[in-house]
Protein backbone atom coordinates (compact mmCIF):
# COMPACT_ATOMS: atom_id res chain seq x y z
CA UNK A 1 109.40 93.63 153.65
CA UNK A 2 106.60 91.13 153.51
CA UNK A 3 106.58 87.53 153.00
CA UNK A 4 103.99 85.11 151.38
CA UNK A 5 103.81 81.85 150.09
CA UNK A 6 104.27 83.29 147.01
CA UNK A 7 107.80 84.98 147.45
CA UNK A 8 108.62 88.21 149.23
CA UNK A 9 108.40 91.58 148.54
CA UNK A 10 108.68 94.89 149.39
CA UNK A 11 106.07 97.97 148.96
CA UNK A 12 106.93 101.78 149.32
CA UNK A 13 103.83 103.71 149.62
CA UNK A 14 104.79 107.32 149.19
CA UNK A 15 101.71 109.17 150.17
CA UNK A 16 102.37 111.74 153.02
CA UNK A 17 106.04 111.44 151.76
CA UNK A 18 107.98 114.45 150.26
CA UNK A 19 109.09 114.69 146.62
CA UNK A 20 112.77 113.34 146.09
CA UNK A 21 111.88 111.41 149.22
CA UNK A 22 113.83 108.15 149.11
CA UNK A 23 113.01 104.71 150.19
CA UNK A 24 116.55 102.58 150.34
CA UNK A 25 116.87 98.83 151.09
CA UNK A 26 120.27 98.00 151.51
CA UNK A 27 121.93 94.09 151.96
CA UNK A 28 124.89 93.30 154.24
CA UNK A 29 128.23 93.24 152.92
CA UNK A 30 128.62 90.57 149.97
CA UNK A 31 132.12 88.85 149.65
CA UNK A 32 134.39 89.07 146.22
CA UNK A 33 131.98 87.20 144.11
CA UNK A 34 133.96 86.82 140.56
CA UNK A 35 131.56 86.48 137.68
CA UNK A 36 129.11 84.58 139.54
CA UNK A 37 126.91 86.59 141.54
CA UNK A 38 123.45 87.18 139.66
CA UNK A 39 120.49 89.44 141.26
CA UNK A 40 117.22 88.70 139.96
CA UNK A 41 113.87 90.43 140.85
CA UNK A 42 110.36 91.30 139.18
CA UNK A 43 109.10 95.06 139.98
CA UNK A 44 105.84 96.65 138.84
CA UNK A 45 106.05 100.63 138.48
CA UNK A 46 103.06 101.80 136.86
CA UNK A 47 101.13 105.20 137.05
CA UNK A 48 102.30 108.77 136.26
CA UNK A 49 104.20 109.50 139.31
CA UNK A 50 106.06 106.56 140.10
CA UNK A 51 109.48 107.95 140.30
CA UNK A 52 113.01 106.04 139.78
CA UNK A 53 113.99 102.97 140.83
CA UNK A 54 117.32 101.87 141.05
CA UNK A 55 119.92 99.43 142.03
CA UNK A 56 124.02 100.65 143.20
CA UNK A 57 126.48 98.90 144.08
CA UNK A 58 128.50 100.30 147.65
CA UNK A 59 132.11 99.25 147.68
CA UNK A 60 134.27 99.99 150.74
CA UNK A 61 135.96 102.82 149.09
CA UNK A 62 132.49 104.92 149.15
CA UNK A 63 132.12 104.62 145.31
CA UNK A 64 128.31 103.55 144.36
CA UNK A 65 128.01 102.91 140.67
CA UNK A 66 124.37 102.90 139.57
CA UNK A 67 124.07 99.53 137.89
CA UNK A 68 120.21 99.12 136.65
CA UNK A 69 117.82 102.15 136.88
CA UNK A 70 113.91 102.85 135.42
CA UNK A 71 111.78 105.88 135.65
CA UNK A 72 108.48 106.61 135.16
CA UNK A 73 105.03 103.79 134.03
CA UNK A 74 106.71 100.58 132.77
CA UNK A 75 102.87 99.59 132.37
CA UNK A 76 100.38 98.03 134.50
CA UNK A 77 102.45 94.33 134.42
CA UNK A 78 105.38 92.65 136.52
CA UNK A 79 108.65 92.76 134.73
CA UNK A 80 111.60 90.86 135.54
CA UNK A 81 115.47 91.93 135.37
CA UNK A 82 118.55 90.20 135.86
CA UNK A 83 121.72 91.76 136.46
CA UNK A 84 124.96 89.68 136.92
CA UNK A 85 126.98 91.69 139.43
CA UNK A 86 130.76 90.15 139.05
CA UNK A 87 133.41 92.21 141.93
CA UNK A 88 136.53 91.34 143.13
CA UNK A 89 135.62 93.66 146.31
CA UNK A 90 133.36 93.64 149.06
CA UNK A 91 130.15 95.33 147.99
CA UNK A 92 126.85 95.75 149.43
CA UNK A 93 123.90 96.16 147.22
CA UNK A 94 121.79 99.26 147.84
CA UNK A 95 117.94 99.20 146.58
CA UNK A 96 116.38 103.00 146.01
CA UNK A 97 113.42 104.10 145.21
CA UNK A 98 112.94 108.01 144.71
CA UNK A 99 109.55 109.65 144.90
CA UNK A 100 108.50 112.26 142.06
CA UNK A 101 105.54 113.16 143.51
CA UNK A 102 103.31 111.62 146.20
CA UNK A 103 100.87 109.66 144.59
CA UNK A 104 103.57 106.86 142.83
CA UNK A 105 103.92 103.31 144.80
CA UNK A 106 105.99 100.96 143.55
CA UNK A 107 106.45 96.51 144.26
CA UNK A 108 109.67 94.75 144.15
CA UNK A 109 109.07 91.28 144.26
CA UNK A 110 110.64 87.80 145.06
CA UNK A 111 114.21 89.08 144.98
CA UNK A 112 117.09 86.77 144.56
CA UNK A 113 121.09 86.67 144.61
């Protein structure tokens, strides 16, 4: 995780990596948040081995729903997604990206809850 002026952001080079290789950033635990609780990021996934990215949920009881997932190019620009995460348990938010092959990098930038 890097920091700038700018934001911060996070970079998973996967060369000298494995395919299915995963790259996981994971929060602390996150209180019972009610409809409130909104996580907002830009990513930029672009050439033709880029993989999945994807964002689960971890509750206490080991369940972790998959709540916002993309695979393959989105095209050479920054998106930006916005996912209101509403629980009445403790959760922790879990970050993965999984290599396809070893030649996809992927930026997740200026992340926000």
């Amino acid at each position: 995780m890097t920091g700038s002026v700018a934001g911060w952001y996070i970079y998973a080079e996967s060369s000298g990596g494995s395919a299915d290789d995963r790259a996981p950033l994971t929060t602390t635990r996150i209180g019972q948040t009610g409809p409130q609780c909104v996580l907002s990021f830009w990513y930029h996934m672009f050439g033709p081995h880029v993989g999945t990215l994807s964002v689960k949920l971890a509750f206490l009881d080991g369940t972790q729903p998959t709540i916002w997932s993309k695979t393959g190019s989105q095209g050479n620009q920054w998106q930006k997604s916005r996912l209101v995460i509403g629980s009445r348990q403790l959760f922790k938010v879990c970050v993965s990206k999984q290599i396809q092959q070893i030649d996809g990098n992927f930026l997740f930038w200026d992340y926000q809850m």
